[in-house]
C-alpha atoms as a PDB file:
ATOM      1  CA  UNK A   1     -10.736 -30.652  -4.522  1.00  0.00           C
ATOM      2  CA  UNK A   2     -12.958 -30.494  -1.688  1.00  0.00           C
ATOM      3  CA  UNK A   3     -15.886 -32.598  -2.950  1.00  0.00           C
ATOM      4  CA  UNK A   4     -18.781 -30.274  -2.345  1.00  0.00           C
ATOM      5  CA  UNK A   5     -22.036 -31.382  -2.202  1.00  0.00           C
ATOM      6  CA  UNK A   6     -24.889 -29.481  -3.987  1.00  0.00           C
ATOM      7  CA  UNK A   7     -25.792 -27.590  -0.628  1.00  0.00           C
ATOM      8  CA  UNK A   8     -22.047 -25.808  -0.318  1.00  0.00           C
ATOM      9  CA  UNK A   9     -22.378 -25.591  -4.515  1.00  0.00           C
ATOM     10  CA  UNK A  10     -25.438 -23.752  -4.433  1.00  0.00           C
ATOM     11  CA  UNK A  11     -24.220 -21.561  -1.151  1.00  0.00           C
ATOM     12  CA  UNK A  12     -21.501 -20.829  -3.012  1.00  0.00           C
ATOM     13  CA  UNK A  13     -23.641 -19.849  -6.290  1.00  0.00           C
ATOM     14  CA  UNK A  14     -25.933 -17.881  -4.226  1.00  0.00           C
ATOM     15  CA  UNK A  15     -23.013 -15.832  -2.475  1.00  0.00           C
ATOM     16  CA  UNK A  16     -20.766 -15.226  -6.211  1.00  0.00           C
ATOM     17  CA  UNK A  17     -24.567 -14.349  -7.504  1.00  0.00           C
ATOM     18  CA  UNK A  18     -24.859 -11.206  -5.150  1.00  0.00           C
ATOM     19  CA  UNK A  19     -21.402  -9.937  -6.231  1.00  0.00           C
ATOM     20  CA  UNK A  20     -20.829  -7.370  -8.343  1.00  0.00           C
ATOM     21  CA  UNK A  21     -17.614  -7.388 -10.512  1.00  0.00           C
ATOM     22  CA  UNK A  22     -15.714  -4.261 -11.747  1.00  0.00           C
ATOM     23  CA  UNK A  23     -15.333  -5.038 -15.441  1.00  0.00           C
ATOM     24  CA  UNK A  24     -11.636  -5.050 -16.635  1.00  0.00           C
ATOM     25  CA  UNK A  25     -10.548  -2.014 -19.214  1.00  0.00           C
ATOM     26  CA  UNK A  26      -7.606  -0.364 -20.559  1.00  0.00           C
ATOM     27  CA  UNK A  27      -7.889   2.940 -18.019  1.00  0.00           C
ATOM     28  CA  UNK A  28      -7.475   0.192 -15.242  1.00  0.00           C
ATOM     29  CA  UNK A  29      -4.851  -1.081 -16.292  1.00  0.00           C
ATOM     30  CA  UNK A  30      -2.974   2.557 -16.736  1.00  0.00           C
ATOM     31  CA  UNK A  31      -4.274   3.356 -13.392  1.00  0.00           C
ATOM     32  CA  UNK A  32      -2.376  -0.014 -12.001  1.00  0.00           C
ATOM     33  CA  UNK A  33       0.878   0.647 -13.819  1.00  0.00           C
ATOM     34  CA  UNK A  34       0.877   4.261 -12.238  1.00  0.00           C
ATOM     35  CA  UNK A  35      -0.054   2.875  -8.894  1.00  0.00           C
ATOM     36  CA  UNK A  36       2.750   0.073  -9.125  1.00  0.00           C
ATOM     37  CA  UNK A  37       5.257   2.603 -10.255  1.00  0.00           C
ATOM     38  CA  UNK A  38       4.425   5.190  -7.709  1.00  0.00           C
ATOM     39  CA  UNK A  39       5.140   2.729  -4.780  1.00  0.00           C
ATOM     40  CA  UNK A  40       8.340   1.191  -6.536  1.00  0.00           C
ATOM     41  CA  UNK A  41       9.395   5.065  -5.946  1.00  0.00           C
ATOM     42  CA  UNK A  42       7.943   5.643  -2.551  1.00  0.00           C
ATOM     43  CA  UNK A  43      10.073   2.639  -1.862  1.00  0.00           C
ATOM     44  CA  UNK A  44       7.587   0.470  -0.532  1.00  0.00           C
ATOM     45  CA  UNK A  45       6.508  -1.784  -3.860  1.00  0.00           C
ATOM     46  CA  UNK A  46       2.397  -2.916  -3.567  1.00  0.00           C
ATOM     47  CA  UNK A  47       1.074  -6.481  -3.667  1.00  0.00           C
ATOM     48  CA  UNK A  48      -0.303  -7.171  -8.228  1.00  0.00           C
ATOM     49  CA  UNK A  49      -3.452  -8.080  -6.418  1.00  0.00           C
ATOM     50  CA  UNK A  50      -3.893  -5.253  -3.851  1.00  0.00           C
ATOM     51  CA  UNK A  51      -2.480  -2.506  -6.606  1.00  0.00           C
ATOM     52  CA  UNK A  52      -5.065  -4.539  -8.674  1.00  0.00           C
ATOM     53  CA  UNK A  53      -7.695  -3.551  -6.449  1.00  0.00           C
ATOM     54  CA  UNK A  54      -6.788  -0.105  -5.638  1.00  0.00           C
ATOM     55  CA  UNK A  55      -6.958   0.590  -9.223  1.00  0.00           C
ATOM     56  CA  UNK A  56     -10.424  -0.504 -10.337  1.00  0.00           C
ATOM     57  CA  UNK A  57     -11.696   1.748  -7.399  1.00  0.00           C
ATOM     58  CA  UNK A  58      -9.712   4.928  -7.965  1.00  0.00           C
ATOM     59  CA  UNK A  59     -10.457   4.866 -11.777  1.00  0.00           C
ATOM     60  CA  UNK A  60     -14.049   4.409 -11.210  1.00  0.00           C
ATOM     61  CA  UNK A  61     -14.099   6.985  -8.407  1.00  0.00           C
ATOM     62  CA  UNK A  62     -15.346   4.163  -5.400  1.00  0.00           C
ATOM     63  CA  UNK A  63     -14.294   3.869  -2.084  1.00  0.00           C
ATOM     64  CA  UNK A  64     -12.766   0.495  -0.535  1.00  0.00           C
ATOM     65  CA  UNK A  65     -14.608  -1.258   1.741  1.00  0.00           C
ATOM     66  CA  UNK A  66     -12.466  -3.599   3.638  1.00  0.00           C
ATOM     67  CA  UNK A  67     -11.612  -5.161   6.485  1.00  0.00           C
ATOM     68  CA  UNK A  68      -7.957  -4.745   6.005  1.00  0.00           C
ATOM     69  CA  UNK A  69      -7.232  -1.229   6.297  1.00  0.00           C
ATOM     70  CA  UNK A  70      -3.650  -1.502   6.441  1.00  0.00           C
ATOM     71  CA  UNK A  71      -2.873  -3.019   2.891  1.00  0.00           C
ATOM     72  CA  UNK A  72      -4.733  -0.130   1.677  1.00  0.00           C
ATOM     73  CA  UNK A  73      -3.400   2.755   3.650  1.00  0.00           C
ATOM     74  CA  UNK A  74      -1.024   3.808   1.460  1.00  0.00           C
ATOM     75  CA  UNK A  75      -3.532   4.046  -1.770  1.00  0.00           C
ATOM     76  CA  UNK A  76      -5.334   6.430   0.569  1.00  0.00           C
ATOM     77  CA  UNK A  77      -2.654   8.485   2.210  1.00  0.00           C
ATOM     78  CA  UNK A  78      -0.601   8.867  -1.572  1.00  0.00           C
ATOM     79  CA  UNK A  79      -3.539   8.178  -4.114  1.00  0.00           C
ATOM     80  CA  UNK A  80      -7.108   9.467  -2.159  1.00  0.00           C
ATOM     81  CA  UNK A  81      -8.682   6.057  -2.371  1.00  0.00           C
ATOM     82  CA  UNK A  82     -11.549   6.483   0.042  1.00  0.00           C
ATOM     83  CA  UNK A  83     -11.358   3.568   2.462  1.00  0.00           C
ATOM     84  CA  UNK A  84     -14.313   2.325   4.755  1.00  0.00           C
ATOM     85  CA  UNK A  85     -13.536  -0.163   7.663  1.00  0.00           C
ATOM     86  CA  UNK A  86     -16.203  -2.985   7.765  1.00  0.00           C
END
C-alpha cells in the first residue's frame, strides 16, 4: 500500500530478521483462556491481543518488556507477569 522501495524493504527485513517469535502451542492457548476469563471476573475484560501477549510470557516464564506498562499492569498485579519499562 505504501510502495516501498527496496531500501525501506530491506530495513524492514533487517529489523523482522532480529526478532525473535514465541512459537504458538496448545499451553498458550490454555494460559490465554484462563487469563481472558480471569479478567471477565475481575470485571475489567483484557484486549485478544494484549491477553495474547501476556500469555506467551507467563507460560514460558519471561518477563514483558514494554513501553506500555499500563496495559500490562493488571497481568502483573493478578497473574506475576514480570514487567520491565523500556
Amino acid at each position: 500500500m505504501r510502495h516501498w522501495g527496496p531500501r525501506s524493504l530491506a530495513t524492514m527485513r533487517t529489523f523482522l530478521a532480529g526478532l525473535v517469535v514465541l512459537p504458538y502451542d496448545q499451553q498458550v492457548a490454555v494460559r490465554w483462556g484462563e487469563l481472558q476469563g480471569y479478567a471477565q471476573l475481575r470485571g475489567r475484560p483484557r484486549p485478544v491481543n494484549d491477553t495474547w501477549i501476556a500469555a506467551c510470557g507467563l507460560t514460558r516464564e519471561l518477563p514483558l518488556a514494554t513501553l506500555n506498562l499500563k496495559d500490562f499492569a493488571d497481568f502483573a498485579e493478578h497473574e506475576g507477569l514480570e514487567l520491565i519499562r523500556l
